[in-house]
PDB file of N, CA and C in Angstrom:
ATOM      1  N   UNK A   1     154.150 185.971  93.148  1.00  0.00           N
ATOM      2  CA  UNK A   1     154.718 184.661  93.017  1.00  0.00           C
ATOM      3  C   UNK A   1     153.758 183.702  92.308  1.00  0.00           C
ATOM      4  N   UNK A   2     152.751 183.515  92.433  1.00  0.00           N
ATOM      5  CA  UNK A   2     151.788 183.165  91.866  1.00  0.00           C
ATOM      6  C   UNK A   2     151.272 182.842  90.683  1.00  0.00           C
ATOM      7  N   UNK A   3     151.544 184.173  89.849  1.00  0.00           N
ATOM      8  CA  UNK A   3     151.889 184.489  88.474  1.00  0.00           C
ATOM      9  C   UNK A   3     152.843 183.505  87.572  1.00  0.00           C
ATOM     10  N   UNK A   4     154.079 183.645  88.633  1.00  0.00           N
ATOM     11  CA  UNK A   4     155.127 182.734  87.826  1.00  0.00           C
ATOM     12  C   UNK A   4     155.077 181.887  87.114  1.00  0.00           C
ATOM     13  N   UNK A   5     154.187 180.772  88.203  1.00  0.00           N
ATOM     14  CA  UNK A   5     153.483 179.642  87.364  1.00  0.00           C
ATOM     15  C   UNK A   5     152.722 179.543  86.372  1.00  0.00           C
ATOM     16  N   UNK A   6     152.090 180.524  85.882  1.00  0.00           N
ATOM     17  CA  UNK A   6     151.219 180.321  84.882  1.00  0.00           C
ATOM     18  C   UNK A   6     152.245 181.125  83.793  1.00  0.00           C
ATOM     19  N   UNK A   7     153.155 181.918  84.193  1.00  0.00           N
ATOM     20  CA  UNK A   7     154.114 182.721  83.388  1.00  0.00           C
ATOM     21  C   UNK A   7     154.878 181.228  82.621  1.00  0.00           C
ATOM     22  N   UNK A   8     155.265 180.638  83.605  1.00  0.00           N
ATOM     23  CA  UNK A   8     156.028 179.480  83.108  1.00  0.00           C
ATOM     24  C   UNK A   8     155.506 178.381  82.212  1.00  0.00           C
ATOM     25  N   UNK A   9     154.381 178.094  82.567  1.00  0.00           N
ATOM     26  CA  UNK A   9     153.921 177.223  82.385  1.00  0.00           C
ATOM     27  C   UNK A   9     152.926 177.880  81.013  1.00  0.00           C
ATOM     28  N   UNK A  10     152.666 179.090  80.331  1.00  0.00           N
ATOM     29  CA  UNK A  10     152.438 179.308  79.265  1.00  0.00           C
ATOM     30  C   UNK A  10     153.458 179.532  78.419  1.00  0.00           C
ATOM     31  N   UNK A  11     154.683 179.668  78.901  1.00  0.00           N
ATOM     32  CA  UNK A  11     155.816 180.128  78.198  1.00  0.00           C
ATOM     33  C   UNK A  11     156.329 178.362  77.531  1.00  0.00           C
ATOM     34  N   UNK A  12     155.959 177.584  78.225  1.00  0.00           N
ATOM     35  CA  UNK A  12     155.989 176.280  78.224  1.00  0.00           C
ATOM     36  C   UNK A  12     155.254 175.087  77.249  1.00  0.00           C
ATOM     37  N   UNK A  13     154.593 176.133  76.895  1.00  0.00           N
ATOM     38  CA  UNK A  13     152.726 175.056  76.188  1.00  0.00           C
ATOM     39  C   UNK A  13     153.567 174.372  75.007  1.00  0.00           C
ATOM     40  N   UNK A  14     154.570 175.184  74.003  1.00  0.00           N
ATOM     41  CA  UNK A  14     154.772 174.051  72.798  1.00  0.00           C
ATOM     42  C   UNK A  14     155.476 172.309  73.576  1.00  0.00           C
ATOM     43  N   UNK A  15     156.135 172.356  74.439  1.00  0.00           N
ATOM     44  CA  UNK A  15     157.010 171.565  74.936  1.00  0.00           C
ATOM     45  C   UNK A  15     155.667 170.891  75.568  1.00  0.00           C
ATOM     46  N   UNK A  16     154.848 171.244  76.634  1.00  0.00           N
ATOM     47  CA  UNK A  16     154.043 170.430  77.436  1.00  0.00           C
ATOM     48  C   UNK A  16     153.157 169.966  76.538  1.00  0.00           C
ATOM     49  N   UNK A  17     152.756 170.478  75.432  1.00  0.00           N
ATOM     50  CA  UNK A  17     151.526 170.025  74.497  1.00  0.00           C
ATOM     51  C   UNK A  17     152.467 168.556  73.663  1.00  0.00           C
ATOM     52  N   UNK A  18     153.335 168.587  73.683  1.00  0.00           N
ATOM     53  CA  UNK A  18     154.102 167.442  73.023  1.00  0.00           C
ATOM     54  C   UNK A  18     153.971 166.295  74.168  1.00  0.00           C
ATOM     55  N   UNK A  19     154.736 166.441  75.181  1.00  0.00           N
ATOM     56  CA  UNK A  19     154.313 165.437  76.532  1.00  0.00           C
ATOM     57  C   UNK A  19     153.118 164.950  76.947  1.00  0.00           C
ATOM     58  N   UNK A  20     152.248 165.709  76.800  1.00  0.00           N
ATOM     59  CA  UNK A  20     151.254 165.459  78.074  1.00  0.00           C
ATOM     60  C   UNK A  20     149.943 165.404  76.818  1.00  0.00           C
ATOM     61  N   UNK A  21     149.656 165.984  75.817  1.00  0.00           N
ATOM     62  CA  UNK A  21     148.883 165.586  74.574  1.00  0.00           C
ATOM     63  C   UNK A  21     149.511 165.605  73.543  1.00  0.00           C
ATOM     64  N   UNK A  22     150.027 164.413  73.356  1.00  0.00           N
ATOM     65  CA  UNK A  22     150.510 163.651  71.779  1.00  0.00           C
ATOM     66  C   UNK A  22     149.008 163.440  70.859  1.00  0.00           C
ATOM     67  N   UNK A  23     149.463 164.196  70.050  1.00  0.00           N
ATOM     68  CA  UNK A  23     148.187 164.151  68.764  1.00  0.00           C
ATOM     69  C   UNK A  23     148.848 164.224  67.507  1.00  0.00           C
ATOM     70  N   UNK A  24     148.195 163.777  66.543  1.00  0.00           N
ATOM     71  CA  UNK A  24     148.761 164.097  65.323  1.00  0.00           C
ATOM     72  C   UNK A  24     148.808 165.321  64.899  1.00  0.00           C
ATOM     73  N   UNK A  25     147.734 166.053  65.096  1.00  0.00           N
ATOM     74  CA  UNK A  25     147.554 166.851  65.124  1.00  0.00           C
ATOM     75  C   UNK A  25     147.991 168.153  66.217  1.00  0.00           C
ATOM     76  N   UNK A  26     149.357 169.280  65.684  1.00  0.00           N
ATOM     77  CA  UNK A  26     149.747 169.930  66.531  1.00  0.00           C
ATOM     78  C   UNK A  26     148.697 170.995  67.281  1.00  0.00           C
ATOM     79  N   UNK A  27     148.250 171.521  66.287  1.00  0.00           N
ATOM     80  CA  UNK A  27     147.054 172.454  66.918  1.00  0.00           C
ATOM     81  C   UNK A  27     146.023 171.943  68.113  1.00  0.00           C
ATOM     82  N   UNK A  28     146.032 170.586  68.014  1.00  0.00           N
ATOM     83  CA  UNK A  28     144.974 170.005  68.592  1.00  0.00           C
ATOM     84  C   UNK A  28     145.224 169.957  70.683  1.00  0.00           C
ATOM     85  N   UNK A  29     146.923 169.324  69.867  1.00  0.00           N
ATOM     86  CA  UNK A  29     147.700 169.408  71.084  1.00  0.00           C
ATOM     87  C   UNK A  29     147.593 170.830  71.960  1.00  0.00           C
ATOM     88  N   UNK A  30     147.938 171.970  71.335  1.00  0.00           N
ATOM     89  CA  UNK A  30     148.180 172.860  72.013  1.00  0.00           C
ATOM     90  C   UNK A  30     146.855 173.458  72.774  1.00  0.00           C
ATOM     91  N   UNK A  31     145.719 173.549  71.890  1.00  0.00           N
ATOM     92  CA  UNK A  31     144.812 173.897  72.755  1.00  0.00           C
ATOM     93  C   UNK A  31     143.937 172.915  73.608  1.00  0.00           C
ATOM     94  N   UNK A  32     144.799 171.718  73.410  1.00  0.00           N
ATOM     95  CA  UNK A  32     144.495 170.759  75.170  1.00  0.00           C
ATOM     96  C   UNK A  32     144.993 171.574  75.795  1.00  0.00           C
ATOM     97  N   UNK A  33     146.647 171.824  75.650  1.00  0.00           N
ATOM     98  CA  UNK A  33     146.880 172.282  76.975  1.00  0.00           C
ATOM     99  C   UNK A  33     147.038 173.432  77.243  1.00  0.00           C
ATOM    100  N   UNK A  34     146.303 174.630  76.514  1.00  0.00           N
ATOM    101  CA  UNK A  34     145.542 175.729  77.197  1.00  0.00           C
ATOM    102  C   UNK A  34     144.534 175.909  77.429  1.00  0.00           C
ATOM    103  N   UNK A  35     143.551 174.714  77.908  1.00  0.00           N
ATOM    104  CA  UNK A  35     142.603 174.367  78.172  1.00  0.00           C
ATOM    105  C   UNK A  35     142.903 174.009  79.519  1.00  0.00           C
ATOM    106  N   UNK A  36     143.521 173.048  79.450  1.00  0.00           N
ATOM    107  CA  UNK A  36     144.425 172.735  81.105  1.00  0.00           C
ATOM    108  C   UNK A  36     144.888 174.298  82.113  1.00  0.00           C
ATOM    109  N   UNK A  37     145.051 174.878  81.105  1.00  0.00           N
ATOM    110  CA  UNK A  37     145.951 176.321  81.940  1.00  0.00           C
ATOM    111  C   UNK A  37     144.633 176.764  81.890  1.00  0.00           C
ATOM    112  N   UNK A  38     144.023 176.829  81.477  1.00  0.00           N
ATOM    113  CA  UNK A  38     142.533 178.000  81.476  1.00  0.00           C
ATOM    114  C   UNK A  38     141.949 177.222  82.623  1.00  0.00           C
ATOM    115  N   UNK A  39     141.552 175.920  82.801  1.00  0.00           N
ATOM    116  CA  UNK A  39     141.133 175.660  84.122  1.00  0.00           C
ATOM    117  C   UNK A  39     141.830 175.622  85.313  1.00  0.00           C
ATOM    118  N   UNK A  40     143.172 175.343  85.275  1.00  0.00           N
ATOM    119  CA  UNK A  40     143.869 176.119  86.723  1.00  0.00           C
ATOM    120  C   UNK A  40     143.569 177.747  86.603  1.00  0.00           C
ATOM    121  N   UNK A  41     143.337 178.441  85.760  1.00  0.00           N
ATOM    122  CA  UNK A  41     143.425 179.795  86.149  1.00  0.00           C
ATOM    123  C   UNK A  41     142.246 180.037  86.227  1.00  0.00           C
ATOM    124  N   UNK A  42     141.271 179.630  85.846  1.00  0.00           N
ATOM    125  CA  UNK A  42     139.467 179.874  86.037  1.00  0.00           C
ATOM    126  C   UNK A  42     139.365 179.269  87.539  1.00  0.00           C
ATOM    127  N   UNK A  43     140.212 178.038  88.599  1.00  0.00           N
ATOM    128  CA  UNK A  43     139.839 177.340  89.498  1.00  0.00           C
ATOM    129  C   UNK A  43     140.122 177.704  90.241  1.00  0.00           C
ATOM    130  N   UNK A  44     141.269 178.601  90.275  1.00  0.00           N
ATOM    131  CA  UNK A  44     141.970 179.239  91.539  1.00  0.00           C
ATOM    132  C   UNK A  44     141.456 180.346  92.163  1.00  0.00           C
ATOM    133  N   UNK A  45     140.564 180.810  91.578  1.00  0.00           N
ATOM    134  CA  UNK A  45     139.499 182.301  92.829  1.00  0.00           C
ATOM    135  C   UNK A  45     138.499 181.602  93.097  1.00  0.00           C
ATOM    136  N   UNK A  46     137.555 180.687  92.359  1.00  0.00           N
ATOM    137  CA  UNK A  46     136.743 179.861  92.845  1.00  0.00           C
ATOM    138  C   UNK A  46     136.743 178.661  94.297  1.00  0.00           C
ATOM    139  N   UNK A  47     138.454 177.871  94.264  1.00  0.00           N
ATOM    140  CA  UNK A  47     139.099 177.577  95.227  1.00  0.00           C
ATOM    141  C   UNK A  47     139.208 178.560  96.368  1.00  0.00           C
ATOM    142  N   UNK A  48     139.421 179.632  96.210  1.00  0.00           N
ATOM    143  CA  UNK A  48     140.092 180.747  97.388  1.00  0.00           C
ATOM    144  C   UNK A  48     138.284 181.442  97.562  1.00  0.00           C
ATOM    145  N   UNK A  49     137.399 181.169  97.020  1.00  0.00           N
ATOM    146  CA  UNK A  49     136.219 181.723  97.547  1.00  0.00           C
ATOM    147  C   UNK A  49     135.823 180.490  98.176  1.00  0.00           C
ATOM    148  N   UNK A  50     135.912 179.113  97.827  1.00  0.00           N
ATOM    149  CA  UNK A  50     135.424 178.070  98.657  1.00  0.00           C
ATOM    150  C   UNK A  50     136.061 178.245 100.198  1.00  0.00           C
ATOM    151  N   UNK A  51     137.345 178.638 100.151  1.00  0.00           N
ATOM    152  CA  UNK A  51     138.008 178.475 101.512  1.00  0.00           C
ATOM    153  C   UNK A  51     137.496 179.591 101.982  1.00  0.00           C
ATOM    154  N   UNK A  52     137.172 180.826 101.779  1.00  0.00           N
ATOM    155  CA  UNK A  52     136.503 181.803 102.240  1.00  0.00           C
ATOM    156  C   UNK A  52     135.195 181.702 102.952  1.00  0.00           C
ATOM    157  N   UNK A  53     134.392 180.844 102.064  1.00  0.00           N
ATOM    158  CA  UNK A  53     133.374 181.029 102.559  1.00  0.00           C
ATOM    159  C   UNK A  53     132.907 179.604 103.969  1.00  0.00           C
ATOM    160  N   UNK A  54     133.988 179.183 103.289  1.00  0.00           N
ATOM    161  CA  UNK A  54     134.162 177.289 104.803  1.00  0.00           C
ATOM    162  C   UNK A  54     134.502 178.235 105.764  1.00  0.00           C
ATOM    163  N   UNK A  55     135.671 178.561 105.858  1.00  0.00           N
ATOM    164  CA  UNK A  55     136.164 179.540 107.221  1.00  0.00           C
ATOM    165  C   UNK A  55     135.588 180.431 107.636  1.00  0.00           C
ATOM    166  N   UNK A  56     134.797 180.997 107.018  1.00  0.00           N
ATOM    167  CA  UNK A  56     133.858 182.222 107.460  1.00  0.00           C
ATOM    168  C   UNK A  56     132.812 181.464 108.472  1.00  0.00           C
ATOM    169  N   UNK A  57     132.351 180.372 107.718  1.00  0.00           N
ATOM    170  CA  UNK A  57     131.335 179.638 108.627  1.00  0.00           C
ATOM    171  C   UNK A  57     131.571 178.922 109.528  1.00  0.00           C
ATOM    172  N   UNK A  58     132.806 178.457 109.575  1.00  0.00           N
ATOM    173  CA  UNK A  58     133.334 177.611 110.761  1.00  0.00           C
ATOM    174  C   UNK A  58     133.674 178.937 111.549  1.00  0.00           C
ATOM    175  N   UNK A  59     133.732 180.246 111.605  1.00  0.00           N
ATOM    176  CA  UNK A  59     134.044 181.099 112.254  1.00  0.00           C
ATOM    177  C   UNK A  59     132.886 181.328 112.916  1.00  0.00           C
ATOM    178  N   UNK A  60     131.813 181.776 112.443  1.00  0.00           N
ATOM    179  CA  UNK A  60     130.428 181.557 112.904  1.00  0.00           C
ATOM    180  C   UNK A  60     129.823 181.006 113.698  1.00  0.00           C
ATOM    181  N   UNK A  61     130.254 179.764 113.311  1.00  0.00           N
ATOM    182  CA  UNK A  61     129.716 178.809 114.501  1.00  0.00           C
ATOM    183  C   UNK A  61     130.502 178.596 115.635  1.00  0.00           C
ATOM    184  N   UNK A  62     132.234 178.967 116.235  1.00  0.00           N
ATOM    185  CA  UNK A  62     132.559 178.648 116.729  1.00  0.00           C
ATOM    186  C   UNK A  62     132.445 180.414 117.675  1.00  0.00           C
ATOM    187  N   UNK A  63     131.740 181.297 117.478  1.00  0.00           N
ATOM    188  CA  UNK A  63     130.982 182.145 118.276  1.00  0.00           C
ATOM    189  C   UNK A  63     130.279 182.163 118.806  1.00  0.00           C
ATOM    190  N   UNK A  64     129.413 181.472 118.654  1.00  0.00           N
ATOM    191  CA  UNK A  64     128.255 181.200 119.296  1.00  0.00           C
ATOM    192  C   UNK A  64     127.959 179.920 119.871  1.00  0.00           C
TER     193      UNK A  64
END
């Protein structure tokens, strides 16, 4: 499920690069916003290792 979103949301880039970075320049536009998608997809194991490693330690301590 997970996937979807980035399925969608690359299937998406000519349309969102018009909205969300208006440039004169089309090229310019588009790789804003796979720049945008490259950092949700670079942030999301980094996110899920932060929560990993909080809960691990709040696990820790609530052992002892």
């Amino acid at each position: 499920m997970e996937w979807y979103d980035f399925a969608i949301c690359g299937y998406m880039v000519p349309i969102l690069s018009v909205l969300f970075f208006p440039s004169d320049d089309r090229l310019t536009s588009i790789i804003a916003t796979f720049s945008a998608f490259a950092a949700g997809y670079f942030a999301r194991p980094l996110g899920g290792l932060f929560c990993l490693v909080k809960s691990g330690a709040a696990m820790l301590v609530s052992k002892h």
